[in-house]
C-alpha atoms as a PDB file:
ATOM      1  CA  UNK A   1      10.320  -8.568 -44.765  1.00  0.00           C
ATOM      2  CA  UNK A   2      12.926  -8.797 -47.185  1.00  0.00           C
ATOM      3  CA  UNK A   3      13.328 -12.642 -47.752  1.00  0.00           C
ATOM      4  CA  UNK A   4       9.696 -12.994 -48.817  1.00  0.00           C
ATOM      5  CA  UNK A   5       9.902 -14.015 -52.574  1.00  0.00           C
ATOM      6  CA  UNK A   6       7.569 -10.876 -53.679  1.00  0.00           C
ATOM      7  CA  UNK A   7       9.273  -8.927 -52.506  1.00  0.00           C
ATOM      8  CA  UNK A   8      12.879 -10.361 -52.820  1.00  0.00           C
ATOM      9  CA  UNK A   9      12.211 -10.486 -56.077  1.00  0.00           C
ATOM     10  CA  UNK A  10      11.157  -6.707 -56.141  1.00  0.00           C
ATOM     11  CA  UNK A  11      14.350  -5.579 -54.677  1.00  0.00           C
ATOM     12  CA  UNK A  12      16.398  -7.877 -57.063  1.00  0.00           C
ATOM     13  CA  UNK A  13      14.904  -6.035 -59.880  1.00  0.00           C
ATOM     14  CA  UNK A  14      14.778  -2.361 -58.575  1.00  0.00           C
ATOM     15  CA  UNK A  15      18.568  -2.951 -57.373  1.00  0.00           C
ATOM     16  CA  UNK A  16      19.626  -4.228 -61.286  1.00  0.00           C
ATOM     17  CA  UNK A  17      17.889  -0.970 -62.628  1.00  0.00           C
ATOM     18  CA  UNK A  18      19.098   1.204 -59.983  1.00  0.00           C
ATOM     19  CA  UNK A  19      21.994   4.483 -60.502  1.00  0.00           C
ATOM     20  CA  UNK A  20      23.141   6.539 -57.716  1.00  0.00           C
ATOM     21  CA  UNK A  21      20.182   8.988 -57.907  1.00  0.00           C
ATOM     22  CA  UNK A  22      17.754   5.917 -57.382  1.00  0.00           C
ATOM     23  CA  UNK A  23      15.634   6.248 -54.227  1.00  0.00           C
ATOM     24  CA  UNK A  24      13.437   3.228 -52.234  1.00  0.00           C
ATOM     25  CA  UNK A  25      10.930   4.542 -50.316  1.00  0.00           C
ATOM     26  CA  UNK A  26       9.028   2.582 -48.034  1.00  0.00           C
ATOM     27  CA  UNK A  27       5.619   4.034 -45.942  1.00  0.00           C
ATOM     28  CA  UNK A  28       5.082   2.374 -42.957  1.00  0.00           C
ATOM     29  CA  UNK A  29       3.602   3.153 -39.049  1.00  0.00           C
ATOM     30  CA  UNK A  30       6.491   5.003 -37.384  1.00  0.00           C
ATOM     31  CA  UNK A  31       6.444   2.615 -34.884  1.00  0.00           C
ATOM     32  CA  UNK A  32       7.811  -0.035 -37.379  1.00  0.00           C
ATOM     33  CA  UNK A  33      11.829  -0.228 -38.367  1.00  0.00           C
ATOM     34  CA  UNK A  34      12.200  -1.435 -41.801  1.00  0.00           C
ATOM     35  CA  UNK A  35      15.265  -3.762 -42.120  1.00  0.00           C
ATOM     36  CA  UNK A  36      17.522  -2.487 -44.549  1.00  0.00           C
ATOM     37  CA  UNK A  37      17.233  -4.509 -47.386  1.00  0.00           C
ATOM     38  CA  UNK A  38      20.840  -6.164 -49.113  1.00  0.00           C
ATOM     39  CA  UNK A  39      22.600  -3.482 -51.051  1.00  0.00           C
ATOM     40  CA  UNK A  40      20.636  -0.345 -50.078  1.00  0.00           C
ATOM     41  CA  UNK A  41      21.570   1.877 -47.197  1.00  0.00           C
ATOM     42  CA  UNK A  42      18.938   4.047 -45.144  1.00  0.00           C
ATOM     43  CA  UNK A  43      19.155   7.206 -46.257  1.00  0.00           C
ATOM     44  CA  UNK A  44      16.980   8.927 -43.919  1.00  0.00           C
ATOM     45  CA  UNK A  45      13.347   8.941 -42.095  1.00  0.00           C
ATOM     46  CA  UNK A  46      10.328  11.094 -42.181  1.00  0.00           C
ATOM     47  CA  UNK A  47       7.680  11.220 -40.150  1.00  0.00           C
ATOM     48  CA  UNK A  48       6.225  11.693 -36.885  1.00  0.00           C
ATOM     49  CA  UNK A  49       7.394   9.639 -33.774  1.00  0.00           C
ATOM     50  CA  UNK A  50       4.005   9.155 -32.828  1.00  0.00           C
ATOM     51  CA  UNK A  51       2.452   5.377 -32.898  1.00  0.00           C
ATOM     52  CA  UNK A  52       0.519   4.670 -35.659  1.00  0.00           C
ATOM     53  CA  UNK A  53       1.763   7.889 -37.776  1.00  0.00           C
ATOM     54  CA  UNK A  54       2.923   7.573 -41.096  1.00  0.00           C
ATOM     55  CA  UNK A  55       6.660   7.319 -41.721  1.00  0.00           C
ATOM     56  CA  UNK A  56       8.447   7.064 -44.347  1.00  0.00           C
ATOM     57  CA  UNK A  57      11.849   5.512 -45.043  1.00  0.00           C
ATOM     58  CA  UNK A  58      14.061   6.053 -47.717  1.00  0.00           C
ATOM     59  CA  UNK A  59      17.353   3.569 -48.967  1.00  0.00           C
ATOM     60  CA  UNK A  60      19.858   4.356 -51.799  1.00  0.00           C
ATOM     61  CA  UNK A  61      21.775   1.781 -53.359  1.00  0.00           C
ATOM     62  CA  UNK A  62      25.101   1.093 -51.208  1.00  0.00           C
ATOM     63  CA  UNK A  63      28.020   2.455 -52.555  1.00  0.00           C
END
C-alpha cells in the first residue's frame, strides 16, 4: 500500500511537515490491517470488528 508512488510520495511529504502532535488517519473496512507505513507508529484503532464496518486507523510519527 505504501510503496505505490502516490502514495509514497504522500507519506514522504506529510512525514517532512509532520511535529509530534501530527496525526495520519486512514478509513478503511475493519476487516483490512493497514501496514504501518516507514516512520509512523499505529497509534490506535476505531471501529467496529464487524466485516465491512468502517475503521479507522490512526499513526503518529515514530519517535
Amino acid at each position: 500500500l505504501w510503496e505505490r508512488p502516490e502514495t509514497a510520495a504522500f507519506v514522504a511529504k506529510l512525514s517532512a511537515l509532520s511535529h509530534a502532535g501530527t496525526r495520519l488517519i486512514l478509513e478503511t473496512p475493519a476487516g483490512f490491517e493497514p501496514p504501518v507505513p516507514a516512520g509512523w507508529t499505529l497509534l490506535r484503532r476505531i471501529g467496529k470488528k464487524g466485516k465491512d464496518q468502517p475503521c479507522a486507523s490512526v499513526f503518529v510519527p515514530a519517535a
